[in-house]
PDB file of N, CA and C in Angstrom:
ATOM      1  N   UNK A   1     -14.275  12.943  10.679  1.00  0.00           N
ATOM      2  CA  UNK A   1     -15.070  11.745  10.559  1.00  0.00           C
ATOM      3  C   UNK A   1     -14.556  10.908   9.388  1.00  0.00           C
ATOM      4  N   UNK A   2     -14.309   9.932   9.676  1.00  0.00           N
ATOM      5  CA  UNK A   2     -13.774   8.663   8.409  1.00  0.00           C
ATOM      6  C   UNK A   2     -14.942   8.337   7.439  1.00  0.00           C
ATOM      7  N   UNK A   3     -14.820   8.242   6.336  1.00  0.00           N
ATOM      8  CA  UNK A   3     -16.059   8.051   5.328  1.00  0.00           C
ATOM      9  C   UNK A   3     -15.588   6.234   5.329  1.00  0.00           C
ATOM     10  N   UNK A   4     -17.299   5.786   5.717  1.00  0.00           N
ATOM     11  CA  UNK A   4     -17.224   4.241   5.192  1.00  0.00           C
ATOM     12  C   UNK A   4     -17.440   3.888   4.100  1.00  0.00           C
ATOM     13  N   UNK A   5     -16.708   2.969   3.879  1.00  0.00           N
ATOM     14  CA  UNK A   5     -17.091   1.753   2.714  1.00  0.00           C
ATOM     15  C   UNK A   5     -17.625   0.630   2.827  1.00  0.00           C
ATOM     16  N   UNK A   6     -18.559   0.540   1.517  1.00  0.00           N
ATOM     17  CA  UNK A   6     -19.350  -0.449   1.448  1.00  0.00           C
ATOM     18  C   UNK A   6     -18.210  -1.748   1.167  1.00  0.00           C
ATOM     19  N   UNK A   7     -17.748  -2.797   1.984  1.00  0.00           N
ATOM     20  CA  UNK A   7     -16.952  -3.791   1.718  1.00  0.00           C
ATOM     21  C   UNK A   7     -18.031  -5.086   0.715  1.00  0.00           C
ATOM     22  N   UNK A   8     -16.585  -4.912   0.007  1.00  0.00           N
ATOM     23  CA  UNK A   8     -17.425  -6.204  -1.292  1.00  0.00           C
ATOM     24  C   UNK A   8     -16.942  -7.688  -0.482  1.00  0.00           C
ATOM     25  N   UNK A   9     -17.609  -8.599  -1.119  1.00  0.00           N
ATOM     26  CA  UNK A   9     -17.539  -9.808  -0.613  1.00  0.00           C
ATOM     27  C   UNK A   9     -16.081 -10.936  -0.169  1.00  0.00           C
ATOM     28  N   UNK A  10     -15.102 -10.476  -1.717  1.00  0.00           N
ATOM     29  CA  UNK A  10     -13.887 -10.564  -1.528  1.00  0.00           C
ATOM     30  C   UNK A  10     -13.476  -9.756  -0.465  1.00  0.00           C
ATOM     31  N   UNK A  11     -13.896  -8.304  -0.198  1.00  0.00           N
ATOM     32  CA  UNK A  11     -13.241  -7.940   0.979  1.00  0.00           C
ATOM     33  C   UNK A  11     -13.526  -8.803   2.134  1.00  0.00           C
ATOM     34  N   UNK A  12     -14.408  -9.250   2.360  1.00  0.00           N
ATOM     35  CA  UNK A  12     -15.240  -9.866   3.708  1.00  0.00           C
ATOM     36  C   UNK A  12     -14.831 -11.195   3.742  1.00  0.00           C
ATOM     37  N   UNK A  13     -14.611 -11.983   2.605  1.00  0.00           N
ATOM     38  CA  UNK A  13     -13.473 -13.621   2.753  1.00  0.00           C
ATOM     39  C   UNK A  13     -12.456 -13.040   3.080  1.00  0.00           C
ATOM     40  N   UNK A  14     -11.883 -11.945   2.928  1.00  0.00           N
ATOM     41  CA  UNK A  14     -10.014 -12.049   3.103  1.00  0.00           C
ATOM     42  C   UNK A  14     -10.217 -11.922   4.829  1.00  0.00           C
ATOM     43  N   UNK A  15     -11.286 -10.442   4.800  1.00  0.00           N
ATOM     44  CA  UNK A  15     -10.712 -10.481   6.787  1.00  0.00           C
ATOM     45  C   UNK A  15     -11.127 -11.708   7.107  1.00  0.00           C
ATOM     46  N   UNK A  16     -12.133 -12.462   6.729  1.00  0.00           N
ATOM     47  CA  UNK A  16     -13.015 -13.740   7.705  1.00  0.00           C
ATOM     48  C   UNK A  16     -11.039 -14.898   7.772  1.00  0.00           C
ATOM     49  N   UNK A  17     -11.035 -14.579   6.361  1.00  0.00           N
ATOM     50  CA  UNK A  17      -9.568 -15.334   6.324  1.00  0.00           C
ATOM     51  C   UNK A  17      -8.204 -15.080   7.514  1.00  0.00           C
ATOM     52  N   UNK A  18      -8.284 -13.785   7.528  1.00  0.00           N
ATOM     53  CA  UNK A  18      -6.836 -13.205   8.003  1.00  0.00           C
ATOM     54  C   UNK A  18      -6.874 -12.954   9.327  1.00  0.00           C
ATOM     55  N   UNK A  19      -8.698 -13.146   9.617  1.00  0.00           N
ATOM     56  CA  UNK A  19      -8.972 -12.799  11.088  1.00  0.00           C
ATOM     57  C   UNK A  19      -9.242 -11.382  11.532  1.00  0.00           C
ATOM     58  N   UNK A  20      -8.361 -10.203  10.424  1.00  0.00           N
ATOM     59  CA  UNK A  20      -8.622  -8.878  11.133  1.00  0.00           C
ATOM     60  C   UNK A  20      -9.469  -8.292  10.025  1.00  0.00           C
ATOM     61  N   UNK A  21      -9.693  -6.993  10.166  1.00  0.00           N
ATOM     62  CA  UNK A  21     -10.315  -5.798   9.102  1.00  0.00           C
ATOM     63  C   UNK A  21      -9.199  -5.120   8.253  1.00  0.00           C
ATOM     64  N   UNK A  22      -9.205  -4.880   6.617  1.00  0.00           N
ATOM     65  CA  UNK A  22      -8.386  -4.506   6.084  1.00  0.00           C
ATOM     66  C   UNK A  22      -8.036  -3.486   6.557  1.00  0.00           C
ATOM     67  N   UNK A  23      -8.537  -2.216   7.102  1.00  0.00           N
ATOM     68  CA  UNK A  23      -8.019  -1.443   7.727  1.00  0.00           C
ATOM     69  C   UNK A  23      -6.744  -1.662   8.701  1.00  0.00           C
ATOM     70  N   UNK A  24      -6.720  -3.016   9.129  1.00  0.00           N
ATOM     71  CA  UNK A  24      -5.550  -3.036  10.086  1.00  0.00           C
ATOM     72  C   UNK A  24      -4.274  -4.088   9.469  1.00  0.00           C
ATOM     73  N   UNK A  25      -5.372  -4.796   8.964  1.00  0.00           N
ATOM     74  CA  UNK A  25      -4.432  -5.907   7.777  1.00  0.00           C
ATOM     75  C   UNK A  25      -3.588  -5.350   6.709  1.00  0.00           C
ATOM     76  N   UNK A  26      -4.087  -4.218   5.570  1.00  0.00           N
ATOM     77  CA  UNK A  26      -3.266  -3.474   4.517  1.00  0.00           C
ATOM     78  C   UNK A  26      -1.569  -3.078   5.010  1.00  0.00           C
ATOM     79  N   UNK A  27      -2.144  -2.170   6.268  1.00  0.00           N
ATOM     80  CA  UNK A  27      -1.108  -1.621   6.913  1.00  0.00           C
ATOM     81  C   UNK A  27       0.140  -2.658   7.096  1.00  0.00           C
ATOM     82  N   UNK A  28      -0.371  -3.302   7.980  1.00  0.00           N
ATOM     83  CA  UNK A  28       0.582  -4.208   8.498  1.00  0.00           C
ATOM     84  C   UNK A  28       1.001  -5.107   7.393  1.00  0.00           C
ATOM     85  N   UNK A  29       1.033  -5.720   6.298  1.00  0.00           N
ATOM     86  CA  UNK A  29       1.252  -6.609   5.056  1.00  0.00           C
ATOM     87  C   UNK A  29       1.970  -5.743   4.265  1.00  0.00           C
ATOM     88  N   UNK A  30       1.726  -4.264   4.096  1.00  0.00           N
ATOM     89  CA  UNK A  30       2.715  -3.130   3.430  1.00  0.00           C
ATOM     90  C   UNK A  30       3.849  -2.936   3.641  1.00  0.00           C
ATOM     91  N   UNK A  31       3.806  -3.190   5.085  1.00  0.00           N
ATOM     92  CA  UNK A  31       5.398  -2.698   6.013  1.00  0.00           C
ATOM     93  C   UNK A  31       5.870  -4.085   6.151  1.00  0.00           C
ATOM     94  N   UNK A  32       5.220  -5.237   6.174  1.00  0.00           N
ATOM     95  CA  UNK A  32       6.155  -6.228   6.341  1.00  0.00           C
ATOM     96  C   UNK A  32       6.711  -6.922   4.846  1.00  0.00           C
ATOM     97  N   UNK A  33       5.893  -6.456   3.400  1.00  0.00           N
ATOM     98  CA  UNK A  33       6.117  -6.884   2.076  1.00  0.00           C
ATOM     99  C   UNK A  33       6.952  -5.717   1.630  1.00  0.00           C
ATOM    100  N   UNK A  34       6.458  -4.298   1.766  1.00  0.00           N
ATOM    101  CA  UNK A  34       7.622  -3.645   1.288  1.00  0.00           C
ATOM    102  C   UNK A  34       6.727  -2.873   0.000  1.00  0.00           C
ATOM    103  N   UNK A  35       5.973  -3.897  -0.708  1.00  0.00           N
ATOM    104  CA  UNK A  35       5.397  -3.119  -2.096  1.00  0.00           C
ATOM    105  C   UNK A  35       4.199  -3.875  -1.874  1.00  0.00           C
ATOM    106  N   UNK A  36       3.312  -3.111  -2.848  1.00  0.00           N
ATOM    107  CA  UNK A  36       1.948  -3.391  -3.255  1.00  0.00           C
ATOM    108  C   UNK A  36       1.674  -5.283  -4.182  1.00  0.00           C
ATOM    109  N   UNK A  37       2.372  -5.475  -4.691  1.00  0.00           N
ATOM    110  CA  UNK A  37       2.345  -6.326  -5.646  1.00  0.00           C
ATOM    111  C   UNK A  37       2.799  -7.289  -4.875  1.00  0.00           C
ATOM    112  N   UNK A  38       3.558  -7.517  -3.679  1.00  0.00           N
ATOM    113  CA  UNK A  38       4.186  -8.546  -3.171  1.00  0.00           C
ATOM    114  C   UNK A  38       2.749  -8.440  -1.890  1.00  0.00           C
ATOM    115  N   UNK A  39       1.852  -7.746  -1.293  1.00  0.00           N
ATOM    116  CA  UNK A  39       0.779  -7.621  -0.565  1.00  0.00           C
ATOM    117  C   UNK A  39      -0.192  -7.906  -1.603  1.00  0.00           C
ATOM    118  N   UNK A  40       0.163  -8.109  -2.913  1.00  0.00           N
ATOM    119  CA  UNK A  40      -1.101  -8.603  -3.253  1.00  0.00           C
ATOM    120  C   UNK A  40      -0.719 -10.257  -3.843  1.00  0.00           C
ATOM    121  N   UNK A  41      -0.067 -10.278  -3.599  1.00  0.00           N
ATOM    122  CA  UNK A  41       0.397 -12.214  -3.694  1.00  0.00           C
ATOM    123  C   UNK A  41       0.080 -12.592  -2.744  1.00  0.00           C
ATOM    124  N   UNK A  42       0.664 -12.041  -1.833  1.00  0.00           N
ATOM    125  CA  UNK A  42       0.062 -12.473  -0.208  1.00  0.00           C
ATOM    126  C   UNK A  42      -1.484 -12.883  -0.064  1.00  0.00           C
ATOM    127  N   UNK A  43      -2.350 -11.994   0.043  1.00  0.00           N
ATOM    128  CA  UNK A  43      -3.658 -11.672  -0.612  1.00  0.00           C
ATOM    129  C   UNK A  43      -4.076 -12.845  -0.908  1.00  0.00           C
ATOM    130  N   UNK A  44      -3.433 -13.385  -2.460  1.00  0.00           N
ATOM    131  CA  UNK A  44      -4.050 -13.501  -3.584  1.00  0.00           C
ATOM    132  C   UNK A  44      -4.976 -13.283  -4.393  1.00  0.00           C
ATOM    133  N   UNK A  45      -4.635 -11.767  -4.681  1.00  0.00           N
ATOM    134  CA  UNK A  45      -5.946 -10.729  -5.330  1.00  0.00           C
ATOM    135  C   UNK A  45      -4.821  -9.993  -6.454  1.00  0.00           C
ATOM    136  N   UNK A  46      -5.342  -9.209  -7.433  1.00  0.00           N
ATOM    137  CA  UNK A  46      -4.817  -8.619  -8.380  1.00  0.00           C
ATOM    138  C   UNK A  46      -4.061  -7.603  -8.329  1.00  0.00           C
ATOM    139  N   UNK A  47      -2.934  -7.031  -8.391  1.00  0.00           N
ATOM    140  CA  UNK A  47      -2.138  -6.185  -8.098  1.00  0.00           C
ATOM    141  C   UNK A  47      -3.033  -5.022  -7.983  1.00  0.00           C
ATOM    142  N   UNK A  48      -3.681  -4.397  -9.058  1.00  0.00           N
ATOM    143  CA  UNK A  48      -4.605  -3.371  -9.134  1.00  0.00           C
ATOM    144  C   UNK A  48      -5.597  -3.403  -8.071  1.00  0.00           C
ATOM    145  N   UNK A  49      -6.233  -4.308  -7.500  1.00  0.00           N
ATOM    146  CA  UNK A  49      -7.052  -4.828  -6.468  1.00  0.00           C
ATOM    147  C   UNK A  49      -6.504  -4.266  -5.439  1.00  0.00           C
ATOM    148  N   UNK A  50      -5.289  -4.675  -5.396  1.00  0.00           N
ATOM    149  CA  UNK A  50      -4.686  -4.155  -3.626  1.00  0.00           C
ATOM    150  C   UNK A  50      -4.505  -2.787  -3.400  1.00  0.00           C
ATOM    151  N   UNK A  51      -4.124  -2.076  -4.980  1.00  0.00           N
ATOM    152  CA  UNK A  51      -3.464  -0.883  -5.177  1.00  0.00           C
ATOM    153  C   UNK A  51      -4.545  -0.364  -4.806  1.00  0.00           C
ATOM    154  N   UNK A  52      -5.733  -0.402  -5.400  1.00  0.00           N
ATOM    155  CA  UNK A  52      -7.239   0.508  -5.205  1.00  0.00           C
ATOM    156  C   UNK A  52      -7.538   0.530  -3.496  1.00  0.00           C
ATOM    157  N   UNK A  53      -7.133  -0.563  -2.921  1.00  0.00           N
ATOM    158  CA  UNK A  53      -7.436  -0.889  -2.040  1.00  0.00           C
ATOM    159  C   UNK A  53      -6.922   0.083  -0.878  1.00  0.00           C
ATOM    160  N   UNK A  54      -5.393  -0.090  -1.116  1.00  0.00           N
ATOM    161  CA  UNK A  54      -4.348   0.834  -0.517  1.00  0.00           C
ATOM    162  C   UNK A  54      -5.121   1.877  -0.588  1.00  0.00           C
ATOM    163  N   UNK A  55      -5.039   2.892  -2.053  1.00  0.00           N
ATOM    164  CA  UNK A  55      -5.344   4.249  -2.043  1.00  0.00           C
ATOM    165  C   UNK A  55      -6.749   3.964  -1.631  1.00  0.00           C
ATOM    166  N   UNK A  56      -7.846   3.389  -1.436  1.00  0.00           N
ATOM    167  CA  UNK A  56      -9.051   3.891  -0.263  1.00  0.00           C
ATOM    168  C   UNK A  56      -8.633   3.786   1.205  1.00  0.00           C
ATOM    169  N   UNK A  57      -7.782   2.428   1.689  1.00  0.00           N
ATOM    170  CA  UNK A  57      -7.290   3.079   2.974  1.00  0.00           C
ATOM    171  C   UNK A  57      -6.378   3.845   3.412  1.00  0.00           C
ATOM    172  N   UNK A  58      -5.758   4.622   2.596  1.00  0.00           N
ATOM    173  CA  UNK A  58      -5.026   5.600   2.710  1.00  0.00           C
ATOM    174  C   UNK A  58      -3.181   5.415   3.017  1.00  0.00           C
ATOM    175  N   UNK A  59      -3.213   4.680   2.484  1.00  0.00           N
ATOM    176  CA  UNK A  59      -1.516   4.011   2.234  1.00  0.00           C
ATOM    177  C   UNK A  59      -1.284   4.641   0.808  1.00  0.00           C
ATOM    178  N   UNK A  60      -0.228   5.438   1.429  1.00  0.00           N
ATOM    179  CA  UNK A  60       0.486   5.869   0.126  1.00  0.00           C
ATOM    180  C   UNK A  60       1.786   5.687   0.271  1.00  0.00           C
ATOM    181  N   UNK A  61       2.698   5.652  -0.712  1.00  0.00           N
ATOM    182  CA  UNK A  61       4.061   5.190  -0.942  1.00  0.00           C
ATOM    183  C   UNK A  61       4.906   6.826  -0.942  1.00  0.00           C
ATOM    184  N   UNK A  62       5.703   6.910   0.092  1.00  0.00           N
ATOM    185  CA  UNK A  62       6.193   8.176   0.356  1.00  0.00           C
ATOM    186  C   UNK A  62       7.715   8.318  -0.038  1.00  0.00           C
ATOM    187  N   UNK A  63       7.730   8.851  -1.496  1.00  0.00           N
ATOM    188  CA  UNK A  63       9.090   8.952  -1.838  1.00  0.00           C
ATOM    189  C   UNK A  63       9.856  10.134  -1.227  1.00  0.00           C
ATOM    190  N   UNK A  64      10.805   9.970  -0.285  1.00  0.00           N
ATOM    191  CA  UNK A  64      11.633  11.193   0.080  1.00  0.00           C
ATOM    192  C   UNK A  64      12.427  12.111  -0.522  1.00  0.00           C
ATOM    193  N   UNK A  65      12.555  12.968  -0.438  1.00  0.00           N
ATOM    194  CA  UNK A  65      12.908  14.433  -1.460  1.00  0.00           C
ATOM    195  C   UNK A  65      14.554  14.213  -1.510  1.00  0.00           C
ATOM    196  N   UNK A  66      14.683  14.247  -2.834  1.00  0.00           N
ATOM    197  CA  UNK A  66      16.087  13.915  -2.988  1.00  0.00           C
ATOM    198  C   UNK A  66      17.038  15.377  -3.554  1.00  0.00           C
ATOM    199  N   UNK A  67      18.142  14.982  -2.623  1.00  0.00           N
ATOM    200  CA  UNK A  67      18.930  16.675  -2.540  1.00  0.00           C
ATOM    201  C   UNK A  67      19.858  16.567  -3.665  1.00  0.00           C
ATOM    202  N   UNK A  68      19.673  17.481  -4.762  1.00  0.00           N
ATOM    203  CA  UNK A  68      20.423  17.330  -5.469  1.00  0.00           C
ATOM    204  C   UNK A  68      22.008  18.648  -5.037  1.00  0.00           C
ATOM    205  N   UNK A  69      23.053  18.244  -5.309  1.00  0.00           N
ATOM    206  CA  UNK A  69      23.845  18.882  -5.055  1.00  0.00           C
ATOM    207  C   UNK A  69      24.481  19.238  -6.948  1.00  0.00           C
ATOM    208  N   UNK A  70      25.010  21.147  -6.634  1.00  0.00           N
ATOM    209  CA  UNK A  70      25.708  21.810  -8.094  1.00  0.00           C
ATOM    210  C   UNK A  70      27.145  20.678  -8.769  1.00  0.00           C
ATOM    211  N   UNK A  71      26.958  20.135  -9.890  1.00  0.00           N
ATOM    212  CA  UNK A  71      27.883  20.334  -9.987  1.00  0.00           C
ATOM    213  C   UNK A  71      29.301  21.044 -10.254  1.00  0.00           C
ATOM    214  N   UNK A  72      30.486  20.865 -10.243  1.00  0.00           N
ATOM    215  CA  UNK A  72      31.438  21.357  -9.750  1.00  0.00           C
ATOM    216  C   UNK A  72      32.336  21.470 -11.246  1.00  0.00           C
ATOM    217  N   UNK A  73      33.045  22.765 -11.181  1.00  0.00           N
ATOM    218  CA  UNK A  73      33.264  23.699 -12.431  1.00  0.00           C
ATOM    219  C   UNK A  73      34.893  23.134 -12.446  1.00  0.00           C
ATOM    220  N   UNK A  74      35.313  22.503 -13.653  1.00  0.00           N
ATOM    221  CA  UNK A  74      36.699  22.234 -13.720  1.00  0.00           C
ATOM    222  C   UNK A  74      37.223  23.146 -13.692  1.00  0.00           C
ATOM    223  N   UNK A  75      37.940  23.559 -12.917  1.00  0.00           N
ATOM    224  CA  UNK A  75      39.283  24.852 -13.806  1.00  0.00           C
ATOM    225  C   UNK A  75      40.234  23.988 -14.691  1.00  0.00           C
ATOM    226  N   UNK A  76      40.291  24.406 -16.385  1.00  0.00           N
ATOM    227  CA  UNK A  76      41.019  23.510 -16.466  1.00  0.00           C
ATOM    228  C   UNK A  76      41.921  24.534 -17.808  1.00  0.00           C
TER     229      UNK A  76
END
């Protein structure tokens, strides 16, 4: 079961604005901006604003595991 939120008023101008529900709006403005801070220009809301926003709808930024390889023993 999804836990609701009480949407604040700024939340409720942006969808009346954007037409959809942040739930479907975050998503889609993430993947087409790339970062949080450039979705919150978009917006025009506070970087921290969007960020909080993100982490309640569940957008997180997924850094992929980076392979480190040994380095390599001179014979010298």
């Amino acid at each position: 079961m999804t836990k609701r939120w009480h949407k604040t008023k700024l939340q409720q101008e942006i969808e009346a604005q954007w037409g959809k529900p942040l739930e479907q709006l975050l998503p889609e403005l993430f993947r087409l901006h790339g970062s949080m801070p450039k979705v919150a220009d978009a917006l025009g809301i506070a970087y921290t604003t969007a960020y909080y926003w993100g982490r309640r709808y569940g957008i997180v930024r997924y850094d992929p595991p980076r392979v480190r390889f040994p380095l390599e023993k001179s014979s010298g």
